[in-house]
N, C-alpha and C. Protein backbone atom coordinates (compact mmCIF):
# COMPACT_ATOMS: atom_id res chain seq x y z
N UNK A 1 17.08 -2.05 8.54
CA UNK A 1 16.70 -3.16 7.69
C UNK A 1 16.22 -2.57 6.36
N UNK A 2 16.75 -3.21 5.33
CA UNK A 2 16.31 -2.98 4.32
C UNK A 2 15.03 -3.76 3.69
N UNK A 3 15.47 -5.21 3.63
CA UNK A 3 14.50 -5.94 2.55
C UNK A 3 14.97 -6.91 3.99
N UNK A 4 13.60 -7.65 4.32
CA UNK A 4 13.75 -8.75 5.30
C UNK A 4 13.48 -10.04 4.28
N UNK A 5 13.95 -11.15 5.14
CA UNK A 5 13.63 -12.64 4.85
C UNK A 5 12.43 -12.96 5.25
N UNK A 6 12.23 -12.45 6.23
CA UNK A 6 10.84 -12.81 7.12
C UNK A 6 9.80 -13.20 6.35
N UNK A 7 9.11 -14.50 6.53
CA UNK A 7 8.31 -15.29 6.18
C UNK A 7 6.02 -14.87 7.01
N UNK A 8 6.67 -14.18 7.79
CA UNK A 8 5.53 -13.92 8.83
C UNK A 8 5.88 -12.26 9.26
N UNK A 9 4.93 -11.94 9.64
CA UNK A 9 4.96 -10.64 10.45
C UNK A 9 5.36 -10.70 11.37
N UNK A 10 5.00 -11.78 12.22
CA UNK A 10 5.22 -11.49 13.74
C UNK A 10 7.20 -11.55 13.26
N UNK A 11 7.55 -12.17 12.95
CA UNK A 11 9.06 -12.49 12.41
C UNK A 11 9.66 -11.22 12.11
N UNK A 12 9.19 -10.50 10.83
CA UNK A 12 9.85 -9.51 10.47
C UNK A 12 9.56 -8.54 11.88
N UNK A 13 8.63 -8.55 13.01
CA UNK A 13 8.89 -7.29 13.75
C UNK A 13 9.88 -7.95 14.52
N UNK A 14 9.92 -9.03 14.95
CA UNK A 14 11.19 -9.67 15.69
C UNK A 14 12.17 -9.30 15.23
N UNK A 15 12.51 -8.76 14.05
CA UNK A 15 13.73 -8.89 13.41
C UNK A 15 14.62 -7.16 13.85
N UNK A 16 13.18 -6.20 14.20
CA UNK A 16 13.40 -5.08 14.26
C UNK A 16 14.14 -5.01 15.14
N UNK A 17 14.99 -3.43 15.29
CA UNK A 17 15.59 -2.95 16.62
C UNK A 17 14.20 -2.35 17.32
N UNK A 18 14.58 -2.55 18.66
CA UNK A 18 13.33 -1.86 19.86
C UNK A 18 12.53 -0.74 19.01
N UNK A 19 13.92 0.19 18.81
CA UNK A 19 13.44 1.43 18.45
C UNK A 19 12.61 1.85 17.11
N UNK A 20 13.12 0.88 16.44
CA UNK A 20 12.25 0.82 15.33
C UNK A 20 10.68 0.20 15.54
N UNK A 21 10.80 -0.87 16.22
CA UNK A 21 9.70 -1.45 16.23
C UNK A 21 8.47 -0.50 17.32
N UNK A 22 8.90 0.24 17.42
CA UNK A 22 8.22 1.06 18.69
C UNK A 22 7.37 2.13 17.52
N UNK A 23 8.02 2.40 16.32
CA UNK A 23 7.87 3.30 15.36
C UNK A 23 6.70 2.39 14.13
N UNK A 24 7.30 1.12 14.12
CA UNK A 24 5.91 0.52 12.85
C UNK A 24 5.03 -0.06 13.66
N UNK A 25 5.26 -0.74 14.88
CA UNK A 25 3.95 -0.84 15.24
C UNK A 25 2.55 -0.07 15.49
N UNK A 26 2.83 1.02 15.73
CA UNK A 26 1.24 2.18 15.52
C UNK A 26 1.11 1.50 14.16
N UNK A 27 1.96 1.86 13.30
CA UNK A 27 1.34 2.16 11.99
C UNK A 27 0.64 0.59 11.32
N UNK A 28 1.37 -0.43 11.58
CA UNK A 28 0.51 -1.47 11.67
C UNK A 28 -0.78 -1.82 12.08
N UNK A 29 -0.51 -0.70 13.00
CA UNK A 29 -2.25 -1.24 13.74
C UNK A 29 -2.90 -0.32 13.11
N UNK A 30 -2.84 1.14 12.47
CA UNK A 30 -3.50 1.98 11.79
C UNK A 30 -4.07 1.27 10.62
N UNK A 31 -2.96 0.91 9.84
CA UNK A 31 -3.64 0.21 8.61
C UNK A 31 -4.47 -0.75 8.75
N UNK A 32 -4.57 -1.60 10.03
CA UNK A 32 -5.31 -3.02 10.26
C UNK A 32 -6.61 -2.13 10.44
N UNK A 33 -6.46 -1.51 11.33
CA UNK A 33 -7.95 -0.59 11.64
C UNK A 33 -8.54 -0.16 10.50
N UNK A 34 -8.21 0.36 9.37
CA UNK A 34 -8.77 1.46 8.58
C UNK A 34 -8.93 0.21 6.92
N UNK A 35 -8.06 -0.78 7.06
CA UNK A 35 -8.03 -1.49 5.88
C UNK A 35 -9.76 -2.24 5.75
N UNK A 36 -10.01 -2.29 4.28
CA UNK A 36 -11.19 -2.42 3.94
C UNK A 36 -11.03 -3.67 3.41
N UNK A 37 -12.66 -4.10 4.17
CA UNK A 37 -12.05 -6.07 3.84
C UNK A 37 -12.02 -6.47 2.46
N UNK A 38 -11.14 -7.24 2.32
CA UNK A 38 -10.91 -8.26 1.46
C UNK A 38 -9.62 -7.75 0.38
N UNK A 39 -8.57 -7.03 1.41
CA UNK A 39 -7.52 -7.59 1.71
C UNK A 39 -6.91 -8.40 2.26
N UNK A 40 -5.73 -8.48 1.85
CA UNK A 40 -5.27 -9.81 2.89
C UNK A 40 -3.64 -9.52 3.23
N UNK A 41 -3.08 -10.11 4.52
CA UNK A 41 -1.73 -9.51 4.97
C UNK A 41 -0.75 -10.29 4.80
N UNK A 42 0.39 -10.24 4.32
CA UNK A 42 1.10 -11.30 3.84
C UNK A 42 2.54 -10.45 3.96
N UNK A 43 3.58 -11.40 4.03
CA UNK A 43 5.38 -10.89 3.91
C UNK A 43 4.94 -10.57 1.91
N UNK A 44 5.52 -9.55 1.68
CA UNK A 44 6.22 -9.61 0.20
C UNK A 44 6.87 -8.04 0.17
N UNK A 45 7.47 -9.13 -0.73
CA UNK A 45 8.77 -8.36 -1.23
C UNK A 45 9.57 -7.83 0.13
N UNK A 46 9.91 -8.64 0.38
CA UNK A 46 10.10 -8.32 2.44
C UNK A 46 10.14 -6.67 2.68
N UNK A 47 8.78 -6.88 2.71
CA UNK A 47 7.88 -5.76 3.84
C UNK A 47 6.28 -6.64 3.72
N UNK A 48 6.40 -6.01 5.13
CA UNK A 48 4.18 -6.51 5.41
C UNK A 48 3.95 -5.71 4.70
N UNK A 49 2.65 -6.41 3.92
CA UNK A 49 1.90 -5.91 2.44
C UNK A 49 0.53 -6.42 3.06
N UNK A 50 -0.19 -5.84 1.63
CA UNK A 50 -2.20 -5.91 2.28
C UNK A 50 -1.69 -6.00 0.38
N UNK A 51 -3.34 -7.14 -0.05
CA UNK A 51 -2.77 -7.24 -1.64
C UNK A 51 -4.11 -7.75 -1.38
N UNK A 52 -4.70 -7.80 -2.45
CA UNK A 52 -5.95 -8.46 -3.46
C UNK A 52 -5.36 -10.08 -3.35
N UNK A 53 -5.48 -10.93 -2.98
CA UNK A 53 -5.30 -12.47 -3.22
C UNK A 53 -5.34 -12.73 -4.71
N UNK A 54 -4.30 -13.28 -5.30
CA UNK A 54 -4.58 -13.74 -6.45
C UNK A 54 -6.03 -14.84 -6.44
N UNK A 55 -6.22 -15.50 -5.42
CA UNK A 55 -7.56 -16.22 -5.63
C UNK A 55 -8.79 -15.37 -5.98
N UNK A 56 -8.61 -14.59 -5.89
CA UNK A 56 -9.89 -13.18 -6.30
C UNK A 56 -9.29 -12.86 -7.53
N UNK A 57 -7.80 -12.30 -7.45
CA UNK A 57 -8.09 -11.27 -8.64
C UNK A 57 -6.39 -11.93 -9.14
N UNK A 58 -6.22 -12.66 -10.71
CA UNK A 58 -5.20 -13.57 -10.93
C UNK A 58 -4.77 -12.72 -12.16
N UNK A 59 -5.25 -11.70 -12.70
CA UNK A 59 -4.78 -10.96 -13.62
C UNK A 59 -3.78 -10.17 -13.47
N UNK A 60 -3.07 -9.64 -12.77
CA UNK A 60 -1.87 -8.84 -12.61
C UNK A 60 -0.89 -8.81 -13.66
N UNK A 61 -0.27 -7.69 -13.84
CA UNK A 61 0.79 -8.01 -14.63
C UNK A 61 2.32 -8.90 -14.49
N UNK A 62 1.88 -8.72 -13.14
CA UNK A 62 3.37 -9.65 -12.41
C UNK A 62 3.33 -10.88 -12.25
N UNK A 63 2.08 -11.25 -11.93
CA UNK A 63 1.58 -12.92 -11.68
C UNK A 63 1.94 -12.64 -10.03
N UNK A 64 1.64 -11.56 -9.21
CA UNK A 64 1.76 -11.79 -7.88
C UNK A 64 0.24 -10.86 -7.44
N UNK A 65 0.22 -10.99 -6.28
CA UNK A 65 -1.08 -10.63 -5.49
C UNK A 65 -0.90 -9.06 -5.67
N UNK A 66 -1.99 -8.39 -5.97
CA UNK A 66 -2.28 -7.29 -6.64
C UNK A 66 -2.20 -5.87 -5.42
N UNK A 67 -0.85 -5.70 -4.98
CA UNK A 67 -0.76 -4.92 -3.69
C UNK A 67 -1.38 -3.61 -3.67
N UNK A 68 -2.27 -2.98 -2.50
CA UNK A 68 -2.48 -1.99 -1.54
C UNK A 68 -1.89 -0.70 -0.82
N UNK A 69 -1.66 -2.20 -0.05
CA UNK A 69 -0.79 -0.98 0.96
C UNK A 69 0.48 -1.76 1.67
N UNK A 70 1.40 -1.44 1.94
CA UNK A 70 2.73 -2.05 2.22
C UNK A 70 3.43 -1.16 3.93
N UNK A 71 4.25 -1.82 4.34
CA UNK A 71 4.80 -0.88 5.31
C UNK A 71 6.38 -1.76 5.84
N UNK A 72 7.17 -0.43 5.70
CA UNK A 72 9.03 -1.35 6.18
C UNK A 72 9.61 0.01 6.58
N UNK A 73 10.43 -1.17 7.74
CA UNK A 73 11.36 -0.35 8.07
C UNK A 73 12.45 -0.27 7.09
N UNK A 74 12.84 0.79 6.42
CA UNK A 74 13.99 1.34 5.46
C UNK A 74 15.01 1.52 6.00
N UNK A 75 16.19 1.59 5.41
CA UNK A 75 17.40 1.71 6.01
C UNK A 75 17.52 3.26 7.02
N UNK A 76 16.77 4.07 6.60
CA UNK A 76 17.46 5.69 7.15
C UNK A 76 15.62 6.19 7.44
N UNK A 77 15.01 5.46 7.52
CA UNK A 77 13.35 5.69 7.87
C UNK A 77 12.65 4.74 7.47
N UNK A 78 11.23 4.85 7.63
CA UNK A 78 9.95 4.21 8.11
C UNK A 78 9.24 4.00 6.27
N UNK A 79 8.54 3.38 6.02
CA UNK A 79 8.05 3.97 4.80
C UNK A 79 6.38 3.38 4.71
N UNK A 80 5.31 3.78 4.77
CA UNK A 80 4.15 3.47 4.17
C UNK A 80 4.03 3.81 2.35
N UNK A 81 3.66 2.59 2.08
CA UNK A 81 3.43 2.19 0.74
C UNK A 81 1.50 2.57 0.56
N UNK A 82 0.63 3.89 -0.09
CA UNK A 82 -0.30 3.69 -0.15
C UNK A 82 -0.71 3.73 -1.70
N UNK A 83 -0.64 2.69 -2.01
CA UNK A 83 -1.42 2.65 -3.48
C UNK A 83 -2.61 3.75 -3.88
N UNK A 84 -3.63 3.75 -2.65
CA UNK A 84 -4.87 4.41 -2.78
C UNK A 84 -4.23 5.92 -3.34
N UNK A 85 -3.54 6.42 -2.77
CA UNK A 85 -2.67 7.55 -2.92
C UNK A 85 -2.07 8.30 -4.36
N UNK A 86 -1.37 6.69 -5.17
CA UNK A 86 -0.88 6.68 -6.49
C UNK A 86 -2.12 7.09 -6.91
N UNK A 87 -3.01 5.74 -6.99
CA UNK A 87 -3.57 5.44 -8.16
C UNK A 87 -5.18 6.85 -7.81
N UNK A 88 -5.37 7.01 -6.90
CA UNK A 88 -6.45 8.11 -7.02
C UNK A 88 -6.40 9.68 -5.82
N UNK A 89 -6.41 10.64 -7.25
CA UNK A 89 -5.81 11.71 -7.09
C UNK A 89 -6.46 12.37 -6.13
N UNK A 90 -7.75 12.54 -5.75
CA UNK A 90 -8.24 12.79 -4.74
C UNK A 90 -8.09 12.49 -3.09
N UNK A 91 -7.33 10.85 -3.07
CA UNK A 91 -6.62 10.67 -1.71
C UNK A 91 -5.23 11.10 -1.71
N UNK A 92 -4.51 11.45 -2.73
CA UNK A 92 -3.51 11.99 -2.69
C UNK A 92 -3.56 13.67 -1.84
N UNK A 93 -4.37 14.06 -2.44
CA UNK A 93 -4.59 15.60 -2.61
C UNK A 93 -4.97 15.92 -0.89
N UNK A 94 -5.89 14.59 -0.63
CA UNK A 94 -6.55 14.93 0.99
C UNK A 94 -5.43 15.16 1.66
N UNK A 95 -4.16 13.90 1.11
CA UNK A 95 -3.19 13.67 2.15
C UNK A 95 -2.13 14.82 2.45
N UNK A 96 -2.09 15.41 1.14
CA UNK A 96 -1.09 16.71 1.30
C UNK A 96 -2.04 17.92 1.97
N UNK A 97 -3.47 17.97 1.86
CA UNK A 97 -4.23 19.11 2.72
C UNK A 97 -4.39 18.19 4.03
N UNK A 98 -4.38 17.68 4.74
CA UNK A 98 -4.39 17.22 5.93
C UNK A 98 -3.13 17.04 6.40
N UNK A 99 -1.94 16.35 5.99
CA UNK A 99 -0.29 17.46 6.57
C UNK A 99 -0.29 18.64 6.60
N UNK A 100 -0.85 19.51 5.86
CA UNK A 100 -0.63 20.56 5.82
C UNK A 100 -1.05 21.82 7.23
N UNK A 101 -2.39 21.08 7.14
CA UNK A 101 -3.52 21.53 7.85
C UNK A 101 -2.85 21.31 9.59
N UNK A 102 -1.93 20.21 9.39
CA UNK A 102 -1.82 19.56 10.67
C UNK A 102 -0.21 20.26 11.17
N UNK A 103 -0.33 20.77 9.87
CA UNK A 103 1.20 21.73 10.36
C UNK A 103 2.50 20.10 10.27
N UNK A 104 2.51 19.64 9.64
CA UNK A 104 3.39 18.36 9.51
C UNK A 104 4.10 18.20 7.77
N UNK A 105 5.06 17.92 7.92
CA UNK A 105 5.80 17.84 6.36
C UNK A 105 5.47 16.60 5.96
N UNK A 106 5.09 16.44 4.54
CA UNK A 106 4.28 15.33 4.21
C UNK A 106 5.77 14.56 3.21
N UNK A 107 6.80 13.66 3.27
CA UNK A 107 7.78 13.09 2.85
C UNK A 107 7.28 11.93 2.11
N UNK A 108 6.68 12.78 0.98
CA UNK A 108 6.00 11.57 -0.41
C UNK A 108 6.60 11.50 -1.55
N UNK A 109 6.93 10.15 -1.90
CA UNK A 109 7.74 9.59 -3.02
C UNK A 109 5.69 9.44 -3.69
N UNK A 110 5.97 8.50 -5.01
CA UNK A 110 4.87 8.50 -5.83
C UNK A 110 3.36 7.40 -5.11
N UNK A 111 3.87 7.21 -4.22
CA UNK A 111 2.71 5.96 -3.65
C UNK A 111 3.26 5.77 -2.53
N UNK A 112 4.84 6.42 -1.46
CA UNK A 112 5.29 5.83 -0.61
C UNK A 112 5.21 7.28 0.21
N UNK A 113 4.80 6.98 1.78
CA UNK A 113 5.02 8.17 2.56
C UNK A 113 6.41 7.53 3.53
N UNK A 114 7.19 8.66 4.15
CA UNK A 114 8.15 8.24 4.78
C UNK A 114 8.29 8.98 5.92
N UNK A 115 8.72 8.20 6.64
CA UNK A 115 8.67 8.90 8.31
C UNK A 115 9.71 8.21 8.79
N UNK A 116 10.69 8.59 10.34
CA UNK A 116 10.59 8.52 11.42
C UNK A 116 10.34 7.62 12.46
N UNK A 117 9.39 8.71 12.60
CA UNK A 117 8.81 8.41 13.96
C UNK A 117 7.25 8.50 13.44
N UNK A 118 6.81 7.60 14.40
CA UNK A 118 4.71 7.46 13.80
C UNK A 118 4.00 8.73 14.12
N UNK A 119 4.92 9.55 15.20
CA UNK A 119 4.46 10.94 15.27
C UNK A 119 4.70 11.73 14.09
N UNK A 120 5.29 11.69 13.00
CA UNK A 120 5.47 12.46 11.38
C UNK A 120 4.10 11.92 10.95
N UNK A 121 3.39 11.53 11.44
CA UNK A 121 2.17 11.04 9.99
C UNK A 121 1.02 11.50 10.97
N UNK A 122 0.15 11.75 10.20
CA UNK A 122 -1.29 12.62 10.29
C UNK A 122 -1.94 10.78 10.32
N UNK A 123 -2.30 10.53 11.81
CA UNK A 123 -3.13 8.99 11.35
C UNK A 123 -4.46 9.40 11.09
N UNK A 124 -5.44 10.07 11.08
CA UNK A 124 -6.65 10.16 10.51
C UNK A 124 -6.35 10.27 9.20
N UNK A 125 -5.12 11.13 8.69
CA UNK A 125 -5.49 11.28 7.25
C UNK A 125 -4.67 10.02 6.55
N UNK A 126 -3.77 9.30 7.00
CA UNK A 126 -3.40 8.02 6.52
C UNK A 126 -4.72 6.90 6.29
N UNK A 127 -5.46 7.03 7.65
CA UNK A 127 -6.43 5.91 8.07
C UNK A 127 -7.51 6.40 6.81
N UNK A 128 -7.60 7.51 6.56
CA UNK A 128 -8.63 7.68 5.39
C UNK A 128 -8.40 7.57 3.86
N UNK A 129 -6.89 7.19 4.02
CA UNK A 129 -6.23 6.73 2.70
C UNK A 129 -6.37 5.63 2.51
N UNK A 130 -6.69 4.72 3.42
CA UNK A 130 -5.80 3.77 3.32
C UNK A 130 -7.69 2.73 3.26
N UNK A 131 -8.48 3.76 3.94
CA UNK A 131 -10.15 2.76 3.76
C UNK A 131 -10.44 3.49 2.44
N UNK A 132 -9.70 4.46 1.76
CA UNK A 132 -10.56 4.88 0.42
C UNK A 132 -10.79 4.07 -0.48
N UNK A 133 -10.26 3.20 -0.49
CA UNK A 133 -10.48 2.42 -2.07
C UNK A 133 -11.20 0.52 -1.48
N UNK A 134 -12.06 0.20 -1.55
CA UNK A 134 -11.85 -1.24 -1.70
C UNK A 134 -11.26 -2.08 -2.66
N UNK A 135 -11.51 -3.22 -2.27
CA UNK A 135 -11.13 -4.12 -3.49
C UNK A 135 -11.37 -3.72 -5.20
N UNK A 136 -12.65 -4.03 -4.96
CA UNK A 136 -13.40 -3.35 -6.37
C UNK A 136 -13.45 -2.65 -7.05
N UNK A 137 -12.89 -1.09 -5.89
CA UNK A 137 -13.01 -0.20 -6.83
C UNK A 137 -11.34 0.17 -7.12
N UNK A 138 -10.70 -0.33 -6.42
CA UNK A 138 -8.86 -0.69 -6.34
C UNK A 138 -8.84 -1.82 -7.84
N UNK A 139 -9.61 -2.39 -7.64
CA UNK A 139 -9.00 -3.32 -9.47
C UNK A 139 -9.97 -2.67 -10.43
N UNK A 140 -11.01 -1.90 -10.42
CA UNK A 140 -11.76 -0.74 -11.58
C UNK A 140 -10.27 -0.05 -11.90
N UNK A 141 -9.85 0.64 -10.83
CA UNK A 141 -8.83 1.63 -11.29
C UNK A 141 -7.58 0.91 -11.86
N UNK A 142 -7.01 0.11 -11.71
CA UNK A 142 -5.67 -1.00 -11.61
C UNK A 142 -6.13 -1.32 -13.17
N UNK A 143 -7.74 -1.77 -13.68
CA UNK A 143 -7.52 -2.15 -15.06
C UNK A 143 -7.56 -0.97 -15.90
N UNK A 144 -8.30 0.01 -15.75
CA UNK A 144 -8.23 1.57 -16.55
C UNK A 144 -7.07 1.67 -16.25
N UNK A 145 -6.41 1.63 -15.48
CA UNK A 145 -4.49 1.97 -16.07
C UNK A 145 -3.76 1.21 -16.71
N UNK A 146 -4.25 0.13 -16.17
CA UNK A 146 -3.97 -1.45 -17.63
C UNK A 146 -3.83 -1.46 -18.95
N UNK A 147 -5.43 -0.83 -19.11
CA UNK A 147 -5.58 -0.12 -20.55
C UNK A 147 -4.48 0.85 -20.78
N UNK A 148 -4.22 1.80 -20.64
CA UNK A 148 -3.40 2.16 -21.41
C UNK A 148 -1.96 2.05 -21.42
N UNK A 149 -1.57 1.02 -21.11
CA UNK A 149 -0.27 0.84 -21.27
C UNK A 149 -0.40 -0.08 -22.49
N UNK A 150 0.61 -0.58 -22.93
CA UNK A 150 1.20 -1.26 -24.45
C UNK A 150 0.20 -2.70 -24.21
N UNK A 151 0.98 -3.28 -22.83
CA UNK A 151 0.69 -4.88 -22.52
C UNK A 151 -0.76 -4.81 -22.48
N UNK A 152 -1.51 -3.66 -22.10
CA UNK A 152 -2.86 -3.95 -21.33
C UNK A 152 -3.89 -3.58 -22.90
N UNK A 153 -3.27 -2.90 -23.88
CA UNK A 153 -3.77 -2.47 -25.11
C UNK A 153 -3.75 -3.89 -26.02
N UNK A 154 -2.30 -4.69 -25.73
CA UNK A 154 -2.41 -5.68 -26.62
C UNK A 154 -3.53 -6.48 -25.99
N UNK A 155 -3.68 -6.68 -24.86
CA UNK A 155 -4.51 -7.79 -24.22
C UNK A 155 -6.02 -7.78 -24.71
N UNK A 156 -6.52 -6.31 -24.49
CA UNK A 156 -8.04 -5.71 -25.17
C UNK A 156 -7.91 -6.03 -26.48
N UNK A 157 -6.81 -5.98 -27.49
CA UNK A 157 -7.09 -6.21 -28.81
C UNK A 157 -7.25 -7.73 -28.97
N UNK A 158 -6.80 -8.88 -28.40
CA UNK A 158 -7.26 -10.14 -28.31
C UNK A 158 -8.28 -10.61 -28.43
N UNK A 159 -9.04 -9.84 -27.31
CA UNK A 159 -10.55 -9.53 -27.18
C UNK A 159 -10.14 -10.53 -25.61
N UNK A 160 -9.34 -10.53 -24.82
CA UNK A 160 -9.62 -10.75 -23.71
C UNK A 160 -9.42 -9.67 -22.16
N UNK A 161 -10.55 -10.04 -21.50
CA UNK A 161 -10.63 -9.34 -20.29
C UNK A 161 -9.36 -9.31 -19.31
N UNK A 162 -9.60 -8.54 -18.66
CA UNK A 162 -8.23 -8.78 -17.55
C UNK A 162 -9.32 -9.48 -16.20
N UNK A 163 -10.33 -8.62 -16.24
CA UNK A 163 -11.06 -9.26 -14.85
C UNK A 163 -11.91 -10.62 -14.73
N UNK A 164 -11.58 -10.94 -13.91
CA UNK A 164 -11.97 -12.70 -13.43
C UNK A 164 -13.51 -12.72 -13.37
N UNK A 165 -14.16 -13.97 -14.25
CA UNK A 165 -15.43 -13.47 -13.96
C UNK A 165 -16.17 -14.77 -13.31
């Protein structure tokens, strides 16, 4: 599966083969365990996503819920989506010394890890990626990168905020 229709979770794992689904379910339950409240779990962009609710936080650049952490089955592998990862260099850094440490090849695109099988991923050091950031301090960082892009420079020169007050 590439990109599902699935409207619900329970749906998109229905949608899986056995074998796959034998492979995202750990990791589903990893992220549920380790996710820091006030996220929320939702289908997008067909894969299960964890996102800031636009009812909290409506500033985005996309006009969609301000995503986390993500997880799909890919056509040729598994993929965890960890924002915490992108956006702060220090959970990045844990994650490549804790594969490392664990004797495991760490298969990282810029914010996406890819696996397999749920046995390729280090779950303590995912699970500590994935509680590093809350809400708060996940949209601190999300608007300091705001800033410096073009859109987020014109917005400050307006004299308006990005954060909801």
């Amino acid at each position: 599966m590439v990109q599902s229709a699935a409207t619900s979770v329970a749906q998109y794992l229905k949608e899986l083969a056995a074998d796959r689904r034998r492979e995202i379910e750990p990791a589903l339950a990893l992220v549920r365990q380790h996710l820091p409240e006030g996220y929320v779990e939702a289908m997008q962009y067909g894969m299960i996503g964890w996102a800031i609710p636009l009812s909290v936080y409506p500033e985005t650049y996309n006009k969609q819920p301000l995503g986390y952490v993500a997880l799909a089955a890919q056509k040729h592998y598994n993929t965890l989506y960890l924002m915490a990862a992108y956006a702060d260099s220090p959970t990045e850094q844990m994650l490549r010394t804790e594969f490392a440490a664990a004797g495991k090849k760490l298969d990282m695109g810029k914010c996406c890890i890819r696996f397999k099988r749920f046995d390729d991923l280090v779950p303590a050091a995912i699970g500590a990626a994935i509680a590093a950031l809350p809400p708060e301090r996940f949209i601190a960082i999300y608007e300091a990168a705001r800033g410096q892009t073009a859109a987020g420079k014109r917005t400050a020169a307006k004299g308006r905020t990005t954060r909801r007050r």
